[in-house]
Protein backbone atom coordinates (compact mmCIF):
# COMPACT_ATOMS: atom_id res chain seq x y z
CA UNK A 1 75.81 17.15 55.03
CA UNK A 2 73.53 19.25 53.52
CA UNK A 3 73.67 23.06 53.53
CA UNK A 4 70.86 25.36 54.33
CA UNK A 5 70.29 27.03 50.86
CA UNK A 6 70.38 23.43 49.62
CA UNK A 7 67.93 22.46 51.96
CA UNK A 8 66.17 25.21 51.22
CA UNK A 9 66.09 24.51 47.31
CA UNK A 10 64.62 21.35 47.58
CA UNK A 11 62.12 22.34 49.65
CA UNK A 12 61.17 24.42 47.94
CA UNK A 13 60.65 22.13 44.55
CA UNK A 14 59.06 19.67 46.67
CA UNK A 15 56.23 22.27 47.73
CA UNK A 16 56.20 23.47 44.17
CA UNK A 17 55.37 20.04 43.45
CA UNK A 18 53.09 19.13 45.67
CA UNK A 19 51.10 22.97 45.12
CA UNK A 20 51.15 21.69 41.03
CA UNK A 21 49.79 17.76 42.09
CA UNK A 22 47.22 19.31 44.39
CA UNK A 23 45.67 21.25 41.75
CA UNK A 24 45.77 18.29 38.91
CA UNK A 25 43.97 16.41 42.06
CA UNK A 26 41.39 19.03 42.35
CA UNK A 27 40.69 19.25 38.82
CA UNK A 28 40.57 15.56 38.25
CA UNK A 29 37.72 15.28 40.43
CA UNK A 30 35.82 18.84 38.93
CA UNK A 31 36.47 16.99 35.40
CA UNK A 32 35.05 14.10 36.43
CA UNK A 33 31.49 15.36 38.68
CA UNK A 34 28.13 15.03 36.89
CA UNK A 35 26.83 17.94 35.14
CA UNK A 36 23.80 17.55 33.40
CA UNK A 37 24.93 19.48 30.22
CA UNK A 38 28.78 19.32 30.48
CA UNK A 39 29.46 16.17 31.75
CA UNK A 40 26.29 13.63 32.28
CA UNK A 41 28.38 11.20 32.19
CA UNK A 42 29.99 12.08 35.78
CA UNK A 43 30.15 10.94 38.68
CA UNK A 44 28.47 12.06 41.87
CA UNK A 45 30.02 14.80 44.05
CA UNK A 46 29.97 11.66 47.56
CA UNK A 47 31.22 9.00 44.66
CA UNK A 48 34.33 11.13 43.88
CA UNK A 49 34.74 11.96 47.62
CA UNK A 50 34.83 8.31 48.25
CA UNK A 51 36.98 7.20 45.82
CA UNK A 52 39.42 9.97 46.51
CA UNK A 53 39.56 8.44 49.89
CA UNK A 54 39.93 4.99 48.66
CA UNK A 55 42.96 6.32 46.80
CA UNK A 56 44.62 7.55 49.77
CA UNK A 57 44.15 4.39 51.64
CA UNK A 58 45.79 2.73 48.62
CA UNK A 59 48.83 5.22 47.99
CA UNK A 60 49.59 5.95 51.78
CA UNK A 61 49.21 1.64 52.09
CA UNK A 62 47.08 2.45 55.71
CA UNK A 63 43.99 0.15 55.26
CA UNK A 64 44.82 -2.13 57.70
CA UNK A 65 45.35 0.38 60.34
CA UNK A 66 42.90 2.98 59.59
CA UNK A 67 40.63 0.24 59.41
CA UNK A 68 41.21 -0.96 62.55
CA UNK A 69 40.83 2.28 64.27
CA UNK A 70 37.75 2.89 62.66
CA UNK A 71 36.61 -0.27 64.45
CA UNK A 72 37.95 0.80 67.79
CA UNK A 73 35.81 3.68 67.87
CA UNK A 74 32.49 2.31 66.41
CA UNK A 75 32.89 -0.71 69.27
CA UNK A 76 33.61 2.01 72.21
CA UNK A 77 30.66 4.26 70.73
CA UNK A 78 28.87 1.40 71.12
CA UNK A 79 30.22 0.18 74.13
CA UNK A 80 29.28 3.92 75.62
CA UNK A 81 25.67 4.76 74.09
CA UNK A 82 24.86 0.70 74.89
CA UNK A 83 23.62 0.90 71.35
CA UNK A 84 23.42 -3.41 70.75
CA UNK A 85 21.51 -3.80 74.30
């Protein structure tokens, strides 16, 4: 069993690490958006957005599912605002 301060403890690493890899994150994607004089090389503000997004699909190993409820909801929006008749 695990006591409360040791609960505690790793808690709080865990948030200390997460706090740290949400800030590398963040500055990733400022490092890597265009700028004409500091970084033309970059990448589009909706390009880093998406492939952020892509990333999560592939780390959190959701496609399939989030896929699929994307899906659900286009075909009932459709289904709704008769948008194919």
């Amino acid at each position: 069993m695990i006591s409360e301060r040791e609960l505690y403890d790793r808690l709080v690493d865990l948030e200390t690490q997460k706090l740290t890899l949400t800030a590398d994150v963040n500055q990733l994607k400022a490092d890597s958006k265009y700028d004409e004089d500091s970084c033309p090389q970059g990448l589009a503000k909706e390009d880093i957005k998406n492939i952020h997004a892509a990333a999560k699909l592939k780390s959190k190993l959701d496609y399939e599912e989030k896929k699929e409820a994307a899906q659900a909801v286009f075909k009932k929006y459709e289904e709704l605002e008769q948008y194919n008749d």
